[in-house]
C-alpha atoms as a PDB file:
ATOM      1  CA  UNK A   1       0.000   0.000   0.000  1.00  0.00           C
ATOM      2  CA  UNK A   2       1.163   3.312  -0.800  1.00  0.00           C
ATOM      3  CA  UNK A   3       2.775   5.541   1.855  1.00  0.00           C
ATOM      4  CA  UNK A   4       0.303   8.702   2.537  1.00  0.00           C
ATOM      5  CA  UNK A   5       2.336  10.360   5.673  1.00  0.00           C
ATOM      6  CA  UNK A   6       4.394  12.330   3.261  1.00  0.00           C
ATOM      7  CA  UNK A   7       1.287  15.233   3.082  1.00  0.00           C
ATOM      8  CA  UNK A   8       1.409  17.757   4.846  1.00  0.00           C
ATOM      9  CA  UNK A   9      -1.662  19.689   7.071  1.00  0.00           C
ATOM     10  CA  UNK A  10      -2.044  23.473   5.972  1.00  0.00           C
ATOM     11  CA  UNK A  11      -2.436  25.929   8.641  1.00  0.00           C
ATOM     12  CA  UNK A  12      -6.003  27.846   8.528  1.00  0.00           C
ATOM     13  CA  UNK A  13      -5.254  31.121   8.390  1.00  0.00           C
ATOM     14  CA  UNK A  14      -7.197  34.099   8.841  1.00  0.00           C
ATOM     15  CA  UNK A  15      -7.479  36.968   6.934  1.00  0.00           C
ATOM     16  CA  UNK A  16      -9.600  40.008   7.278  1.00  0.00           C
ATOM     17  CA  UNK A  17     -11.992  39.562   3.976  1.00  0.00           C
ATOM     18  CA  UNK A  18     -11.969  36.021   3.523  1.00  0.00           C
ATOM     19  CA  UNK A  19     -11.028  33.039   5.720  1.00  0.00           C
ATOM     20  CA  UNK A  20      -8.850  30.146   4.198  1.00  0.00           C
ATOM     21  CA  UNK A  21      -6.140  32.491   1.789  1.00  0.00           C
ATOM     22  CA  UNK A  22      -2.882  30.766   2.439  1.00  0.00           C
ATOM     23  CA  UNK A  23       0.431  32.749   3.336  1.00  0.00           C
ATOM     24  CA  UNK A  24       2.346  30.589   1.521  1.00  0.00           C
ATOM     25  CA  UNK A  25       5.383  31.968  -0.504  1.00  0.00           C
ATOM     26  CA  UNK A  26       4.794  30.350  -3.851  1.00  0.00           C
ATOM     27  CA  UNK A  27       1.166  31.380  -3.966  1.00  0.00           C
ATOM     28  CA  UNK A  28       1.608  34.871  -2.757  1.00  0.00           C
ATOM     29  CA  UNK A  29       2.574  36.499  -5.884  1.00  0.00           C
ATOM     30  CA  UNK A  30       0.860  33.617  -7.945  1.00  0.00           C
ATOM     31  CA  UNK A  31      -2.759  35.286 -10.073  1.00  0.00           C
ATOM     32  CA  UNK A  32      -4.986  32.048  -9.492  1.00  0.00           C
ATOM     33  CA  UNK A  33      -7.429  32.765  -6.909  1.00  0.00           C
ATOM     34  CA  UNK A  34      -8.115  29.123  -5.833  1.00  0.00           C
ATOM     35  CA  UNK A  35      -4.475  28.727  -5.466  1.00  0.00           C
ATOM     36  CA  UNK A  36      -3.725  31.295  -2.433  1.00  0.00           C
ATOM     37  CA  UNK A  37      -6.969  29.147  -0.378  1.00  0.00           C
ATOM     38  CA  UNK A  38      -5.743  26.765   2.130  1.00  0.00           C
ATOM     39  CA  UNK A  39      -9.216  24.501   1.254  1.00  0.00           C
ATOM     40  CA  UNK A  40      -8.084  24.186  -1.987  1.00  0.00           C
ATOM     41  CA  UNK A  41      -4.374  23.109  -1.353  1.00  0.00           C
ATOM     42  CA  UNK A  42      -6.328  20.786   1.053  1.00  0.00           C
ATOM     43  CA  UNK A  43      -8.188  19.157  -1.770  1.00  0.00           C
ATOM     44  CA  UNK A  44      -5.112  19.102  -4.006  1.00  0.00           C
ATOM     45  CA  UNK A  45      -3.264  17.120  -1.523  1.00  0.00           C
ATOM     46  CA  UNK A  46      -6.396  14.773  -1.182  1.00  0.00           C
ATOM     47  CA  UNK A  47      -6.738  13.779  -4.811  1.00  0.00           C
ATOM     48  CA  UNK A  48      -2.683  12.991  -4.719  1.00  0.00           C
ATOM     49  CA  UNK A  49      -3.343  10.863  -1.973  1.00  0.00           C
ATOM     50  CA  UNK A  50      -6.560   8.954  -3.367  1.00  0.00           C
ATOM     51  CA  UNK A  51      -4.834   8.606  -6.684  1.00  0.00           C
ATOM     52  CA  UNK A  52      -1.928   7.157  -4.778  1.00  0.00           C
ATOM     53  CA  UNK A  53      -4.176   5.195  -2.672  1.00  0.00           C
ATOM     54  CA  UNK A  54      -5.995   3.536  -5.306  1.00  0.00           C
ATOM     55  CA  UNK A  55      -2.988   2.859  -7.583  1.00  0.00           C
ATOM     56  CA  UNK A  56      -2.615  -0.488  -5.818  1.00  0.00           C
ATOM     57  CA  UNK A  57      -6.514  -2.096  -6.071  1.00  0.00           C
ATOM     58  CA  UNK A  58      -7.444  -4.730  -7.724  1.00  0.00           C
ATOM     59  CA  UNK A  59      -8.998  -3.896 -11.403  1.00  0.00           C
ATOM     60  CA  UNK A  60     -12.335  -4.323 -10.342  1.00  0.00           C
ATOM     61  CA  UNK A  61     -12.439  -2.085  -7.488  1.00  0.00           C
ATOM     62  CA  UNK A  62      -9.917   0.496  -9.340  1.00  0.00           C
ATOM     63  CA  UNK A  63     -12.728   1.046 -12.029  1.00  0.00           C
ATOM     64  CA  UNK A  64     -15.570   0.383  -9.161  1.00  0.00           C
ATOM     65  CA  UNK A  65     -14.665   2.699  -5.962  1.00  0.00           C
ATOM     66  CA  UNK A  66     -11.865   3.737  -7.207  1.00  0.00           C
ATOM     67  CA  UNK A  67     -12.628   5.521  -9.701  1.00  0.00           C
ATOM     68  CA  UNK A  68     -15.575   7.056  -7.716  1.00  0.00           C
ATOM     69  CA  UNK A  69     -13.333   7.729  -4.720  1.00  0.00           C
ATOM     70  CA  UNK A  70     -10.918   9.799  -7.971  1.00  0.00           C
ATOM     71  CA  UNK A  71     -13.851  11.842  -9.293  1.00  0.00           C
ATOM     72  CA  UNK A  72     -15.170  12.707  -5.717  1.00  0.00           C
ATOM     73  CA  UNK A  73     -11.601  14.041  -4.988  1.00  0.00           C
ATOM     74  CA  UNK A  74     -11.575  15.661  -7.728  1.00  0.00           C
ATOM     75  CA  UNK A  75     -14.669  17.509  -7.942  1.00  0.00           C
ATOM     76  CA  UNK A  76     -13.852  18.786  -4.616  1.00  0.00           C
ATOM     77  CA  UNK A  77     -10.979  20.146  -5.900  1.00  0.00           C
ATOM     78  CA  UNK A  78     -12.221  22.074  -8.900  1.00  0.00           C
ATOM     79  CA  UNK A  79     -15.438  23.736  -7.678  1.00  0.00           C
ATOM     80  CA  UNK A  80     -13.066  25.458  -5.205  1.00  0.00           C
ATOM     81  CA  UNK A  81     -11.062  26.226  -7.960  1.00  0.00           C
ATOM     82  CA  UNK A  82     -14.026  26.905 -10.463  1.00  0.00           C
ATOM     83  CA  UNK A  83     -15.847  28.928  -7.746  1.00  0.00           C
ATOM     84  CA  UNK A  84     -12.898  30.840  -7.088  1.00  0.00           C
ATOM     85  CA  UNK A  85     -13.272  32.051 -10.761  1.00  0.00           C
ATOM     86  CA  UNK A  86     -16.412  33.251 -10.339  1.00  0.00           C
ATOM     87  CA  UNK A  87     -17.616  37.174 -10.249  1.00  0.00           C
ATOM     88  CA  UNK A  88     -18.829  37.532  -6.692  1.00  0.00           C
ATOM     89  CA  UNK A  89     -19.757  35.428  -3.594  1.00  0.00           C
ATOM     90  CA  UNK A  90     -23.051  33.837  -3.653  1.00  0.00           C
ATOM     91  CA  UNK A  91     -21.681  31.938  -6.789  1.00  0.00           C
ATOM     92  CA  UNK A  92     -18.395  31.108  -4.807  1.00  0.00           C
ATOM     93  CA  UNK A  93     -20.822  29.906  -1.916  1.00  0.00           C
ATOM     94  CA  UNK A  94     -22.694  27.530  -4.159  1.00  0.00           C
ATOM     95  CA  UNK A  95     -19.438  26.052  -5.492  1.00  0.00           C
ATOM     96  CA  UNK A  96     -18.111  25.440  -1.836  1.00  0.00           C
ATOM     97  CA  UNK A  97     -21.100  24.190  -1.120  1.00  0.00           C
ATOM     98  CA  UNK A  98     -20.567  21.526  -4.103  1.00  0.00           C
ATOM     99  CA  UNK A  99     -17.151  20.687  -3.011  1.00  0.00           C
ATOM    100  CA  UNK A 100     -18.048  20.252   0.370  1.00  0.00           C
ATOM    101  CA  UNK A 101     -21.052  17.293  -0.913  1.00  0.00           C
ATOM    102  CA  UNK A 102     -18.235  15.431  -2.624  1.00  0.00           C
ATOM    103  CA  UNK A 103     -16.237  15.351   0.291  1.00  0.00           C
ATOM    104  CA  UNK A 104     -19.088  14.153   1.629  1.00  0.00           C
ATOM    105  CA  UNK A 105     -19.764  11.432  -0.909  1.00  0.00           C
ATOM    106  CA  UNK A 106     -15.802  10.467  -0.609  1.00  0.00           C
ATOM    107  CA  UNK A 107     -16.083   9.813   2.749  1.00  0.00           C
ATOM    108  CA  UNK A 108     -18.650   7.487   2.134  1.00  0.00           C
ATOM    109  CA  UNK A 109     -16.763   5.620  -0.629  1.00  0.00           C
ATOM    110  CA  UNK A 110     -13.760   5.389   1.510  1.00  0.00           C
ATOM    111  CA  UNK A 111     -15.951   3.804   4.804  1.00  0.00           C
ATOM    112  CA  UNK A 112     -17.530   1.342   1.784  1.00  0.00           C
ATOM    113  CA  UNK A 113     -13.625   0.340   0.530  1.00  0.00           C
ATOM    114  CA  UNK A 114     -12.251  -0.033   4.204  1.00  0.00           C
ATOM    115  CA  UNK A 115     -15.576  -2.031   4.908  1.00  0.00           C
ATOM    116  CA  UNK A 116     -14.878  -4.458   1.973  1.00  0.00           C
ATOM    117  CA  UNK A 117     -11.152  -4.978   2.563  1.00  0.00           C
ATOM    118  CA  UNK A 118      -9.741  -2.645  -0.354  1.00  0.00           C
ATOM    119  CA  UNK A 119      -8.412  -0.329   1.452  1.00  0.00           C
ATOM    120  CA  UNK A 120      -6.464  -0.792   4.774  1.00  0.00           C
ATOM    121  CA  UNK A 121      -7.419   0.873   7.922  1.00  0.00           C
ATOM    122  CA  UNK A 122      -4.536   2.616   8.020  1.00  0.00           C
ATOM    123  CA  UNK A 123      -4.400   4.127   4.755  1.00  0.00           C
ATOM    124  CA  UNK A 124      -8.192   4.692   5.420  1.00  0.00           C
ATOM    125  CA  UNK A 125      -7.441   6.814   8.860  1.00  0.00           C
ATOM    126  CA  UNK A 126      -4.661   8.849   6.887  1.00  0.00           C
ATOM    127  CA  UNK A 127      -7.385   9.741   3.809  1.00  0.00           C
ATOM    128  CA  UNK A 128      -9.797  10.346   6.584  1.00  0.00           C
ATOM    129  CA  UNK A 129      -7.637  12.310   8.282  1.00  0.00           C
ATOM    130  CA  UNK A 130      -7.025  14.387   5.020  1.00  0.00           C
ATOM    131  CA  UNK A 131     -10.515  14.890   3.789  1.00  0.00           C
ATOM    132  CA  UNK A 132     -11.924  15.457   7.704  1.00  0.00           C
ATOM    133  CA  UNK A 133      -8.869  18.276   7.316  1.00  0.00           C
ATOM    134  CA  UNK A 134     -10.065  19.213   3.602  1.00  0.00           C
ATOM    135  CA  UNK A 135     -13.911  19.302   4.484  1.00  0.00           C
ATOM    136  CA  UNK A 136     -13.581  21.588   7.782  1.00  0.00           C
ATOM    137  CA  UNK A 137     -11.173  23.869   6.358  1.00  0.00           C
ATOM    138  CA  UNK A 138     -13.906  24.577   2.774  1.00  0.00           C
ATOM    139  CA  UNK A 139     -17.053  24.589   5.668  1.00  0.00           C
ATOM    140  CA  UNK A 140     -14.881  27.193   6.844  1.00  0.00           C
ATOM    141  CA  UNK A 141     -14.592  29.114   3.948  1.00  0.00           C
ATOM    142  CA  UNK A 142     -18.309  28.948   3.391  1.00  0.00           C
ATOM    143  CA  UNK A 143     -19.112  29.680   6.399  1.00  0.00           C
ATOM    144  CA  UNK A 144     -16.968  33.231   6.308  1.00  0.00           C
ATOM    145  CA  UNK A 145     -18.068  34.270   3.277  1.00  0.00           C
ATOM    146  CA  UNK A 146     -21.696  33.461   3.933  1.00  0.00           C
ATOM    147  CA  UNK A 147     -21.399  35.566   6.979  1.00  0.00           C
ATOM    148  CA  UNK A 148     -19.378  38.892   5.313  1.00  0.00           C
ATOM    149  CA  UNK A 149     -22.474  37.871   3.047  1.00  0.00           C
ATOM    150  CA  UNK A 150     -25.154  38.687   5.612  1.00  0.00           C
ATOM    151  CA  UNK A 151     -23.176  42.011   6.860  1.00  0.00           C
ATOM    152  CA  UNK A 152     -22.724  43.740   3.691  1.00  0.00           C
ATOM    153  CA  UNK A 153     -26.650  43.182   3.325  1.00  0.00           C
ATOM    154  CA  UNK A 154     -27.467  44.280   6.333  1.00  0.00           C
END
Protein backbone atom coordinates (compact mmCIF):
# COMPACT_ATOMS: atom_id res chain seq x y z
CA UNK A 1 0.00 0.00 0.00
CA UNK A 2 1.16 3.31 -0.80
CA UNK A 3 2.78 5.54 1.85
CA UNK A 4 0.30 8.70 2.54
CA UNK A 5 2.34 10.36 5.67
CA UNK A 6 4.39 12.33 3.26
CA UNK A 7 1.29 15.23 3.08
CA UNK A 8 1.41 17.76 4.85
CA UNK A 9 -1.66 19.69 7.07
CA UNK A 10 -2.04 23.47 5.97
CA UNK A 11 -2.44 25.93 8.64
CA UNK A 12 -6.00 27.85 8.53
CA UNK A 13 -5.25 31.12 8.39
CA UNK A 14 -7.20 34.10 8.84
CA UNK A 15 -7.48 36.97 6.93
CA UNK A 16 -9.60 40.01 7.28
CA UNK A 17 -11.99 39.56 3.98
CA UNK A 18 -11.97 36.02 3.52
CA UNK A 19 -11.03 33.04 5.72
CA UNK A 20 -8.85 30.15 4.20
CA UNK A 21 -6.14 32.49 1.79
CA UNK A 22 -2.88 30.77 2.44
CA UNK A 23 0.43 32.75 3.34
CA UNK A 24 2.35 30.59 1.52
CA UNK A 25 5.38 31.97 -0.50
CA UNK A 26 4.79 30.35 -3.85
CA UNK A 27 1.17 31.38 -3.97
CA UNK A 28 1.61 34.87 -2.76
CA UNK A 29 2.57 36.50 -5.88
CA UNK A 30 0.86 33.62 -7.94
CA UNK A 31 -2.76 35.29 -10.07
CA UNK A 32 -4.99 32.05 -9.49
CA UNK A 33 -7.43 32.77 -6.91
CA UNK A 34 -8.11 29.12 -5.83
CA UNK A 35 -4.48 28.73 -5.47
CA UNK A 36 -3.73 31.30 -2.43
CA UNK A 37 -6.97 29.15 -0.38
CA UNK A 38 -5.74 26.77 2.13
CA UNK A 39 -9.22 24.50 1.25
CA UNK A 40 -8.08 24.19 -1.99
CA UNK A 41 -4.37 23.11 -1.35
CA UNK A 42 -6.33 20.79 1.05
CA UNK A 43 -8.19 19.16 -1.77
CA UNK A 44 -5.11 19.10 -4.01
CA UNK A 45 -3.26 17.12 -1.52
CA UNK A 46 -6.40 14.77 -1.18
CA UNK A 47 -6.74 13.78 -4.81
CA UNK A 48 -2.68 12.99 -4.72
CA UNK A 49 -3.34 10.86 -1.97
CA UNK A 50 -6.56 8.95 -3.37
CA UNK A 51 -4.83 8.61 -6.68
CA UNK A 52 -1.93 7.16 -4.78
CA UNK A 53 -4.18 5.20 -2.67
CA UNK A 54 -6.00 3.54 -5.31
CA UNK A 55 -2.99 2.86 -7.58
CA UNK A 56 -2.62 -0.49 -5.82
CA UNK A 57 -6.51 -2.10 -6.07
CA UNK A 58 -7.44 -4.73 -7.72
CA UNK A 59 -9.00 -3.90 -11.40
CA UNK A 60 -12.34 -4.32 -10.34
CA UNK A 61 -12.44 -2.09 -7.49
CA UNK A 62 -9.92 0.50 -9.34
CA UNK A 63 -12.73 1.05 -12.03
CA UNK A 64 -15.57 0.38 -9.16
CA UNK A 65 -14.67 2.70 -5.96
CA UNK A 66 -11.87 3.74 -7.21
CA UNK A 67 -12.63 5.52 -9.70
CA UNK A 68 -15.57 7.06 -7.72
CA UNK A 69 -13.33 7.73 -4.72
CA UNK A 70 -10.92 9.80 -7.97
CA UNK A 71 -13.85 11.84 -9.29
CA UNK A 72 -15.17 12.71 -5.72
CA UNK A 73 -11.60 14.04 -4.99
CA UNK A 74 -11.58 15.66 -7.73
CA UNK A 75 -14.67 17.51 -7.94
CA UNK A 76 -13.85 18.79 -4.62
CA UNK A 77 -10.98 20.15 -5.90
CA UNK A 78 -12.22 22.07 -8.90
CA UNK A 79 -15.44 23.74 -7.68
CA UNK A 80 -13.07 25.46 -5.20
CA UNK A 81 -11.06 26.23 -7.96
CA UNK A 82 -14.03 26.90 -10.46
CA UNK A 83 -15.85 28.93 -7.75
CA UNK A 84 -12.90 30.84 -7.09
CA UNK A 85 -13.27 32.05 -10.76
CA UNK A 86 -16.41 33.25 -10.34
CA UNK A 87 -17.62 37.17 -10.25
CA UNK A 88 -18.83 37.53 -6.69
CA UNK A 89 -19.76 35.43 -3.59
CA UNK A 90 -23.05 33.84 -3.65
CA UNK A 91 -21.68 31.94 -6.79
CA UNK A 92 -18.39 31.11 -4.81
CA UNK A 93 -20.82 29.91 -1.92
CA UNK A 94 -22.69 27.53 -4.16
CA UNK A 95 -19.44 26.05 -5.49
CA UNK A 96 -18.11 25.44 -1.84
CA UNK A 97 -21.10 24.19 -1.12
CA UNK A 98 -20.57 21.53 -4.10
CA UNK A 99 -17.15 20.69 -3.01
CA UNK A 100 -18.05 20.25 0.37
CA UNK A 101 -21.05 17.29 -0.91
CA UNK A 102 -18.24 15.43 -2.62
CA UNK A 103 -16.24 15.35 0.29
CA UNK A 104 -19.09 14.15 1.63
CA UNK A 105 -19.76 11.43 -0.91
CA UNK A 106 -15.80 10.47 -0.61
CA UNK A 107 -16.08 9.81 2.75
CA UNK A 108 -18.65 7.49 2.13
CA UNK A 109 -16.76 5.62 -0.63
CA UNK A 110 -13.76 5.39 1.51
CA UNK A 111 -15.95 3.80 4.80
CA UNK A 112 -17.53 1.34 1.78
CA UNK A 113 -13.62 0.34 0.53
CA UNK A 114 -12.25 -0.03 4.20
CA UNK A 115 -15.58 -2.03 4.91
CA UNK A 116 -14.88 -4.46 1.97
CA UNK A 117 -11.15 -4.98 2.56
CA UNK A 118 -9.74 -2.65 -0.35
CA UNK A 119 -8.41 -0.33 1.45
CA UNK A 120 -6.46 -0.79 4.77
CA UNK A 121 -7.42 0.87 7.92
CA UNK A 122 -4.54 2.62 8.02
CA UNK A 123 -4.40 4.13 4.75
CA UNK A 124 -8.19 4.69 5.42
CA UNK A 125 -7.44 6.81 8.86
CA UNK A 126 -4.66 8.85 6.89
CA UNK A 127 -7.38 9.74 3.81
CA UNK A 128 -9.80 10.35 6.58
CA UNK A 129 -7.64 12.31 8.28
CA UNK A 130 -7.03 14.39 5.02
CA UNK A 131 -10.52 14.89 3.79
CA UNK A 132 -11.92 15.46 7.70
CA UNK A 133 -8.87 18.28 7.32
CA UNK A 134 -10.06 19.21 3.60
CA UNK A 135 -13.91 19.30 4.48
CA UNK A 136 -13.58 21.59 7.78
CA UNK A 137 -11.17 23.87 6.36
CA UNK A 138 -13.91 24.58 2.77
CA UNK A 139 -17.05 24.59 5.67
CA UNK A 140 -14.88 27.19 6.84
CA UNK A 141 -14.59 29.11 3.95
CA UNK A 142 -18.31 28.95 3.39
CA UNK A 143 -19.11 29.68 6.40
CA UNK A 144 -16.97 33.23 6.31
CA UNK A 145 -18.07 34.27 3.28
CA UNK A 146 -21.70 33.46 3.93
CA UNK A 147 -21.40 35.57 6.98
CA UNK A 148 -19.38 38.89 5.31
CA UNK A 149 -22.47 37.87 3.05
CA UNK A 150 -25.15 38.69 5.61
CA UNK A 151 -23.18 42.01 6.86
CA UNK A 152 -22.72 43.74 3.69
CA UNK A 153 -26.65 43.18 3.32
CA UNK A 154 -27.47 44.28 6.33
Amino acid sequence: MTRLAEFRFLPVIGAPDLVGMATRPETANNSKPHERLTAWAACHDLVVAVYRATADWPPPELHGLGTQARRASVSAAANIAEGAAKRGSREFRRYLDIAFGSLTELECLLLIARDVNVLSPAAFGELEALRDHASRLTWGLYRAMRRAATRQAG
